[in-house]
Protein backbone atom coordinates (compact mmCIF):
# COMPACT_ATOMS: atom_id res chain seq x y z
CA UNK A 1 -23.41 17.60 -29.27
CA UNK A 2 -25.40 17.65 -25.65
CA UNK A 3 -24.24 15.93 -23.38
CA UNK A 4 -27.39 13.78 -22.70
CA UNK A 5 -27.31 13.01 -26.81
CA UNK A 6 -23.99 11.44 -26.45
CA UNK A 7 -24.28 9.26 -23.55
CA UNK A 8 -27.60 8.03 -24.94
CA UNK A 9 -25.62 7.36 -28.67
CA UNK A 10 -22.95 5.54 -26.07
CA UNK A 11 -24.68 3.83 -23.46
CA UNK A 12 -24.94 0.12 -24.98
CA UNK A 13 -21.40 0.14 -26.11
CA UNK A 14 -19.72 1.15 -22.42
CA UNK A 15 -22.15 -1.14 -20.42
CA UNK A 16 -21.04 -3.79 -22.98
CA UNK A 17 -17.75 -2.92 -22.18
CA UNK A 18 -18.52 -2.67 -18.43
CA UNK A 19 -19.57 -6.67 -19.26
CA UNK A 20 -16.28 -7.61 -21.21
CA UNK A 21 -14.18 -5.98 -17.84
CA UNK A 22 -16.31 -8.26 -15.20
CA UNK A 23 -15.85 -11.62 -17.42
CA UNK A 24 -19.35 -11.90 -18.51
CA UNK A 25 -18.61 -11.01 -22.30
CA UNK A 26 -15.09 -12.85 -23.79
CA UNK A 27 -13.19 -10.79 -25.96
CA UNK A 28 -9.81 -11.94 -28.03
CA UNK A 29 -6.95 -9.48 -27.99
CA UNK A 30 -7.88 -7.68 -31.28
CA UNK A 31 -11.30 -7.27 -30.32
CA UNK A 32 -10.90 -5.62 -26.71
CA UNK A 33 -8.11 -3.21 -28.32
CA UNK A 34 -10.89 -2.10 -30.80
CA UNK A 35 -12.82 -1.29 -27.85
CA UNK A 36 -9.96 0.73 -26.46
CA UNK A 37 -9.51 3.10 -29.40
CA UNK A 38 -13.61 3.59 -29.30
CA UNK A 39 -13.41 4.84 -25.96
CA UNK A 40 -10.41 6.26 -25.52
CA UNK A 41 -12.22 8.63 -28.27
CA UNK A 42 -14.97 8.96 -26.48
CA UNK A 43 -12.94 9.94 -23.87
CA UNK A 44 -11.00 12.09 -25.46
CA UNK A 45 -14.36 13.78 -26.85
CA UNK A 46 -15.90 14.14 -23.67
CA UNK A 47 -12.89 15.85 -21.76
CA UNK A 48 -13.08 18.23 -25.09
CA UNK A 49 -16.43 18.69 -24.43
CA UNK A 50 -17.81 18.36 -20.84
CA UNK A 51 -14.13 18.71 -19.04
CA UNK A 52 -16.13 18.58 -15.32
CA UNK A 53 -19.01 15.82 -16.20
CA UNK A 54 -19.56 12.76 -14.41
CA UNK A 55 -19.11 11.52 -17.68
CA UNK A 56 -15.71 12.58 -18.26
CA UNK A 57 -14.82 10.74 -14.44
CA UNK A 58 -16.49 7.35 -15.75
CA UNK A 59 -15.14 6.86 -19.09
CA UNK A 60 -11.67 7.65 -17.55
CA UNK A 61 -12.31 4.85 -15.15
CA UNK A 62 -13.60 2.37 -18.00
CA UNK A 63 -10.64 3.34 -19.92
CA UNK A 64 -8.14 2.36 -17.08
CA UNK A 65 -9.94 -0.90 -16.64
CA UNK A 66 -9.92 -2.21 -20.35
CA UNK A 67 -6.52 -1.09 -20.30
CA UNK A 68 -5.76 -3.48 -17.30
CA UNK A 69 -7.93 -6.26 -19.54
CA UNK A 70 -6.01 -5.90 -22.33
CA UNK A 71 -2.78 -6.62 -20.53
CA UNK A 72 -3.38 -9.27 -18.94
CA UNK A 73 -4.85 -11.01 -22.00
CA UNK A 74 -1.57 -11.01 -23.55
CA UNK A 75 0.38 -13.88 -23.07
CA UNK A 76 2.87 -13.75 -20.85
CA UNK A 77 5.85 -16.18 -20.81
CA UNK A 78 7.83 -15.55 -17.78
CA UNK A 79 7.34 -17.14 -14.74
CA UNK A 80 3.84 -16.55 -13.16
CA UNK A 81 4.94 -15.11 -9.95
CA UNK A 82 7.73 -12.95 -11.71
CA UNK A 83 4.84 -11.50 -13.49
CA UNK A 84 2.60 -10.59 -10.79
CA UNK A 85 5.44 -8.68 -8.70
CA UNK A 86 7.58 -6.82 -11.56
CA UNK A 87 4.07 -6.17 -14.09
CA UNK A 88 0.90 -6.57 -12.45
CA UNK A 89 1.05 -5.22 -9.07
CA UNK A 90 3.03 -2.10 -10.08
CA UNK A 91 0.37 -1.35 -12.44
CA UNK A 92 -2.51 -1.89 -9.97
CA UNK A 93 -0.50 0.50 -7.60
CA UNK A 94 -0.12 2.78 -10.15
CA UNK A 95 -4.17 2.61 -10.83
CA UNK A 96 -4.43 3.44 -7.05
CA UNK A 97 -1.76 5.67 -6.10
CA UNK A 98 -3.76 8.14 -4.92
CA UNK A 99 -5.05 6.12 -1.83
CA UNK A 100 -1.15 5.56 -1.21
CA UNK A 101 -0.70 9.38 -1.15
CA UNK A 102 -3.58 8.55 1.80
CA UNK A 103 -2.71 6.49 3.70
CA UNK A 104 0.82 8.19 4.19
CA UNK A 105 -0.96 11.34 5.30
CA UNK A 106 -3.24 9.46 7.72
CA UNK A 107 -0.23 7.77 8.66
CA UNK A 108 2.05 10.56 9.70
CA UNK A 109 -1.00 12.74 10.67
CA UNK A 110 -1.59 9.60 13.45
CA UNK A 111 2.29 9.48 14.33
CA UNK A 112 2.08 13.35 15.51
CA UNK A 113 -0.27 12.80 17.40
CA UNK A 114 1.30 10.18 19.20
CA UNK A 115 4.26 12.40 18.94
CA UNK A 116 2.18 15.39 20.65
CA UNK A 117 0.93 13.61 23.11
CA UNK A 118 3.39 12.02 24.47
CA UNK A 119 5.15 15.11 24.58
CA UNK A 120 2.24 16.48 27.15
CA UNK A 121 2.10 13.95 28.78
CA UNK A 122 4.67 11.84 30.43
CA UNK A 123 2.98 8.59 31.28
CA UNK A 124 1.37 8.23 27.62
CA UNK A 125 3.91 6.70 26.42
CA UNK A 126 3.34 3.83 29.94
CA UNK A 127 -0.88 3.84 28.80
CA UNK A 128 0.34 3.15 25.09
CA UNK A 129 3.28 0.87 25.32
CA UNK A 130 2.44 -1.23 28.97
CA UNK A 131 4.45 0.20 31.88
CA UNK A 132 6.76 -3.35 32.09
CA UNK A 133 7.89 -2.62 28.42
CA UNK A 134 8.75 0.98 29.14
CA UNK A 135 10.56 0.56 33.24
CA UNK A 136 12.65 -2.51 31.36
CA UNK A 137 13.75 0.06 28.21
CA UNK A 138 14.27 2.39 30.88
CA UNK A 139 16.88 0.29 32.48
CA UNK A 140 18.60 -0.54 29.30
CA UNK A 141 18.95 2.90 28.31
CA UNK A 142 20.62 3.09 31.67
CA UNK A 143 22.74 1.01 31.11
CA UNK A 144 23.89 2.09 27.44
CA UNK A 145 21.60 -0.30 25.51
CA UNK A 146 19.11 1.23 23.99
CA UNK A 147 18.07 -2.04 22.06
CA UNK A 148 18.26 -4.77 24.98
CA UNK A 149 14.86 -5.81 24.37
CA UNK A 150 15.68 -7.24 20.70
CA UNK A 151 17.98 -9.43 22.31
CA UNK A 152 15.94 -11.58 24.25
CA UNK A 153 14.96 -15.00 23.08
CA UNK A 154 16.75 -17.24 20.24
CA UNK A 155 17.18 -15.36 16.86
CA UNK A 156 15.16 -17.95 15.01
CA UNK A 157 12.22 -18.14 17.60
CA UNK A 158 12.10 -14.56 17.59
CA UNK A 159 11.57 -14.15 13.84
CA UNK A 160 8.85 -16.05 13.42
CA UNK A 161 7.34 -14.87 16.04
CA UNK A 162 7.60 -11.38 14.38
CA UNK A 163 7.17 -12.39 11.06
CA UNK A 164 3.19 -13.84 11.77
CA UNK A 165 2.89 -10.96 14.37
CA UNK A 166 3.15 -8.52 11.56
CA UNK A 167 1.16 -10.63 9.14
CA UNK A 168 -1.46 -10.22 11.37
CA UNK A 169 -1.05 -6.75 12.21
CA UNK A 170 -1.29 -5.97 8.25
CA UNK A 171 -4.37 -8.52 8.07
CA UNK A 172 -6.05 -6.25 10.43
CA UNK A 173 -5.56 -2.99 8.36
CA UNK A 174 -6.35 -4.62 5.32
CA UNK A 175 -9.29 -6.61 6.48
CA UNK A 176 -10.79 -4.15 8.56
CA UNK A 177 -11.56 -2.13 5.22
CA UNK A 178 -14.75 -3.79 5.07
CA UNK A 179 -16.07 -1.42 7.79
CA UNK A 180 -16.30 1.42 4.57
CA UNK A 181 -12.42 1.78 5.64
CA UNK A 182 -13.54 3.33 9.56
CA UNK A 183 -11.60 -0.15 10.93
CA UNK A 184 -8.50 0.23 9.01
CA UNK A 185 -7.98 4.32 9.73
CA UNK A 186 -8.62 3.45 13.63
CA UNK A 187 -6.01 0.25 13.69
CA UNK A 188 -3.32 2.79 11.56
CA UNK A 189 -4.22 5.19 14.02
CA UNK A 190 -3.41 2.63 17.20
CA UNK A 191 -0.27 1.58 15.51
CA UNK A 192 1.04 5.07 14.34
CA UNK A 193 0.38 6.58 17.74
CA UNK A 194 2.01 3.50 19.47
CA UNK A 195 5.14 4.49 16.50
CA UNK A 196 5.00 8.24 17.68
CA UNK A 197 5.20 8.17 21.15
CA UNK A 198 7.97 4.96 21.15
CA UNK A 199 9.86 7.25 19.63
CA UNK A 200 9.72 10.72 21.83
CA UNK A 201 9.65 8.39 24.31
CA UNK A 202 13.37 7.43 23.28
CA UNK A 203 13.96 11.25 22.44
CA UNK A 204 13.11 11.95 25.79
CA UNK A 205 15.45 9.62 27.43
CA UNK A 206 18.09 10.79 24.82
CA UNK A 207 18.66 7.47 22.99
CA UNK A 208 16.77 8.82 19.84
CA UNK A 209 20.02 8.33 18.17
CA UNK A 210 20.60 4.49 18.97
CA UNK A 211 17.32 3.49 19.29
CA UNK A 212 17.13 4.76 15.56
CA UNK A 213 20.03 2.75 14.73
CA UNK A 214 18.66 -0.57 15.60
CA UNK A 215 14.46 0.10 15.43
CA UNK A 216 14.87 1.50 11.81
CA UNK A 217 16.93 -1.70 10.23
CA UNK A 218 13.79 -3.40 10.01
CA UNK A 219 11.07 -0.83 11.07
CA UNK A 220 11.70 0.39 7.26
CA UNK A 221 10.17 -2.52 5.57
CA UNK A 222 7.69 -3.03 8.81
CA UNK A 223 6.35 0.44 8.81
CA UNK A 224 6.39 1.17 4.96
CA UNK A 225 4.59 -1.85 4.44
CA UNK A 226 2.16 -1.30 7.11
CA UNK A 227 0.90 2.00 5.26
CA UNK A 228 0.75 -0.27 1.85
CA UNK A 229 -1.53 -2.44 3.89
CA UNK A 230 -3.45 0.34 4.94
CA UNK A 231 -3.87 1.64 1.52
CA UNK A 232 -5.32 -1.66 0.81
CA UNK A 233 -7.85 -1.34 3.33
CA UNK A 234 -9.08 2.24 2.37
CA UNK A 235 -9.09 0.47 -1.16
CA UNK A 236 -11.88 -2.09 0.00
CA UNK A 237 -13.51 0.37 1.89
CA UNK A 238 -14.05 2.97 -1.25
CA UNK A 239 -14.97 -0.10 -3.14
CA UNK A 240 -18.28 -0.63 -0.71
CA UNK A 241 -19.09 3.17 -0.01
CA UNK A 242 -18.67 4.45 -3.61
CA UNK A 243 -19.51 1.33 -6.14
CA UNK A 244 -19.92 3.89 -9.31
CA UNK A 245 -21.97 2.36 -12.17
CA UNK A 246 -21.47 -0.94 -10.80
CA UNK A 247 -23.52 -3.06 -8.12
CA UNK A 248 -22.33 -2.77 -4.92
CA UNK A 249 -20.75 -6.40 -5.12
CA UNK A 250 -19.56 -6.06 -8.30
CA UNK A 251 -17.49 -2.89 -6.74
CA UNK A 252 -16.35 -5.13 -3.73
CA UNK A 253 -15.88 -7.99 -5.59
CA UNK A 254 -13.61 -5.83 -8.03
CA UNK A 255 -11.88 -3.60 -4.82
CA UNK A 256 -11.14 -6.59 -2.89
CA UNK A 257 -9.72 -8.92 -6.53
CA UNK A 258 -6.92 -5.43 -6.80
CA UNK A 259 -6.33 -4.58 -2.83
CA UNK A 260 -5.78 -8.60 -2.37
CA UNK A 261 -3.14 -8.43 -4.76
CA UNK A 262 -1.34 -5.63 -3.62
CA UNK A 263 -1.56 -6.74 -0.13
CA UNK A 264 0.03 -10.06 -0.94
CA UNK A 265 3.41 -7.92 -2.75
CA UNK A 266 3.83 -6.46 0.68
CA UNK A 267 4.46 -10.07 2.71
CA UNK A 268 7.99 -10.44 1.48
CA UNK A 269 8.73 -6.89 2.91
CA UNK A 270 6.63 -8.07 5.96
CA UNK A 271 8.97 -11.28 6.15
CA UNK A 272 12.48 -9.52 5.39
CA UNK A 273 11.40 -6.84 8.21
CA UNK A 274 10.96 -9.99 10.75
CA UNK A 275 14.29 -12.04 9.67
CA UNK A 276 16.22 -8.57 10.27
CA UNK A 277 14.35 -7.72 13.07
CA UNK A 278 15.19 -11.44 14.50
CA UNK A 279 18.75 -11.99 13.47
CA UNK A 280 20.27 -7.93 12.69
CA UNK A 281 18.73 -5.89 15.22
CA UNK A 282 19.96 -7.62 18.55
CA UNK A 283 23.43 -6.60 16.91
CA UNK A 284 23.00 -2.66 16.05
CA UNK A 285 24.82 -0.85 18.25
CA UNK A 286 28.17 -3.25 17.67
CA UNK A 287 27.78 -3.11 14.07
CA UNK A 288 29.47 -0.08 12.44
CA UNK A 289 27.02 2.95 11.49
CA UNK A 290 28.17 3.11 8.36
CA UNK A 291 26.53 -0.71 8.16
CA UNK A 292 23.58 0.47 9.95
CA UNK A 293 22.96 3.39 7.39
CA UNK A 294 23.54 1.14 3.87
CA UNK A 295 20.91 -1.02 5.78
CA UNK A 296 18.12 1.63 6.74
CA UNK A 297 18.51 3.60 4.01
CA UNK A 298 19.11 0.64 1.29
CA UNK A 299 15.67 -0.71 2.45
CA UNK A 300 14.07 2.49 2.09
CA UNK A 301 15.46 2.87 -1.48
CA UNK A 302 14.06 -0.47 -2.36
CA UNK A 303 10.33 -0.60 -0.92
CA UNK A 304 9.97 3.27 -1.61
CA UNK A 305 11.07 2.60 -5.42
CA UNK A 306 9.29 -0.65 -5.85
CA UNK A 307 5.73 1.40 -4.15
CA UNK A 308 6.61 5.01 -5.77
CA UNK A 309 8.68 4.92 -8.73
CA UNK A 310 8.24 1.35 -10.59
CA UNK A 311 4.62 1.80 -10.82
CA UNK A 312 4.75 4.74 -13.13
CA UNK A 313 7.81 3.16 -15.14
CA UNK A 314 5.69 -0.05 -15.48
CA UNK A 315 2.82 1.83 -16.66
CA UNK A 316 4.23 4.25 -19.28
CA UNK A 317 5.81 0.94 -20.50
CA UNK A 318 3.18 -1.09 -20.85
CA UNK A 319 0.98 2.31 -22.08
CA UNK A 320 3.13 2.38 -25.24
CA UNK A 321 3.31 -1.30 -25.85
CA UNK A 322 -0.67 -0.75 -25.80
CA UNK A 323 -0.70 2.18 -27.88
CA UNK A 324 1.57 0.08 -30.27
CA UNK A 325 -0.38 -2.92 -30.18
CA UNK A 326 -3.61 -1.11 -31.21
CA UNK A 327 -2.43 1.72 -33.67
């Protein structure tokens, strides 16, 4: 069959199912997984068929967002909120990994550079990080602590003063997406360079070693969720520069419903990364580093699972409860 045949045999039935995915069309459960079998055959047809058509590309799409509509018709009966962080943000992570993979290149692309050039030049690091910031670490280095400046000010004080510091760090990358994604790239870039050339700058002074021991007990959750929040932003953007078969709002309306959502999973890291950063960090170089390592590393295994590996667990899971549901 040519290709032009078949989308003209097809059209009505995928915009009507572009209608059932925005909410203007209501569908019960048995219905909408009828309408997943018909195009996960037309799918299947048209990757058979016409393996490199725009086609192919768009009923994938639809495909992945009737899936989503199925699911969340069914009714769930846990707790709301346990639902949105163990089901339904892990499979909207899942639907966007690839902008993850993103912003984690942009993101250590940006922290060599800040790497680099503070490596060429010695009074980056003073433009970057304010020269009072960097002649006080100086002087705690000096004087073997490498962390002195997490000590200052009441534990409690401190961490909520990180805690809505970093909100509104994250805020920025995320809501700067609106720009097509140009705002979030250039405030990752400020913050990744800042990141880069804090860290030669501590290389340079050799304290790498115990400035890693007390930064990285909360700059895990910090920095990993920064990049999430990033991700969300470049999420937004695509939404606006490349809308597909729907209208431009529909697109942002959709991109910003999903990068919200995802966005919101990554405040509890934000929070966690501000109470350790408040109340562990002051203590790092007293504390064992045994105790420091079950920390850093413990938080990496716990955001970089929850952002990395639960997604595709959650979705092959709920992919054969589908496939159950509807054979």
């Amino acid at each position: 069959m040519r290709e032009v045949y078949f989308i003209k045999q097809n059209k009505e039935k995928w915009l009507g199912i572009e209608q059932v995915i925005q909410g203007k069309i209501k569908k019960n459960p048995d219905d909408l997984s009828s309408l997943y079998i018909n195009l996960v055959n037309d799918l299947s047809f048209a990757q058979t068929y016409y393996p490199k058509s725009n086609t192919t590309v768009y009923l994938n799409h639809l495909s992945a967002q009737i899936f989503q509509k199925i699911y969340k018709t069914k009714r769930v009966e846990e707790n709301r909120l346990v639902y949105f962080f163990k089901t339904e943000v892990p499979l909207l992570v899942f639907q966007y990994r690839r902008y993850l993979g993103y912003a984690f290149l942009f993101f250590t692309l940006f922290t060599l550079i800040g790497i680099l050039s503070a490596v060429y030049d010695k009074e980056f690091a003073k433009i970057i990080l304010g020269e009072d910031y960097v002649n006080q670490t100086i002087e705690n280095i000096k004087s073997g602590n490498a962390v002195g400046v997490y000590q200052s000010g009441s534990t409690w004080g401190s961490t909520i003063g990180i805690i809505f510091n970093n909100i509104g760090v994250g805020a920025k990358l995320y809501i700067y997406g609106v720009t097509g994604g140009v705002g979030t790239l250039y405030a990752l870039l400020t913050n990744s360079v800042m990141l880069g050339s804090f860290q030669y700058f501590f290389y340079d002074y050799g304290a790498l070693k115990d400035s890693a021991r007390g930064i990285w007990l909360h700059g895990v959750f910090e920095i990993f969720a920064m990049v999430v929040e990033a991700m969300c932003g470049l999420i937004l953007g695509t939404s606006i520069l490349f809308p597909r078969t729907y209208s431009r709002f529909n697109s942002f309306k959709n991109g910003f419903r999903d990068s919200f959502k995802i966005f919101l999973s990554t405040v509890p890291f934000t929070i966690c990364a501000g109470i350790i950063e408040g109340y562990v960090t002051r203590h790092a170089l007293a504390m064992p580093l045994v105790l420091n390592l079950i920390i850093i590393f413990g938080s990496l295994a716990v955001i970089g699972f929850y952002y990395f590996v639960y997604p595709s667990i959650v979705n092959k899971k709920t992919n054969n409860q589908v496939q159950h549901a509807v054979l």
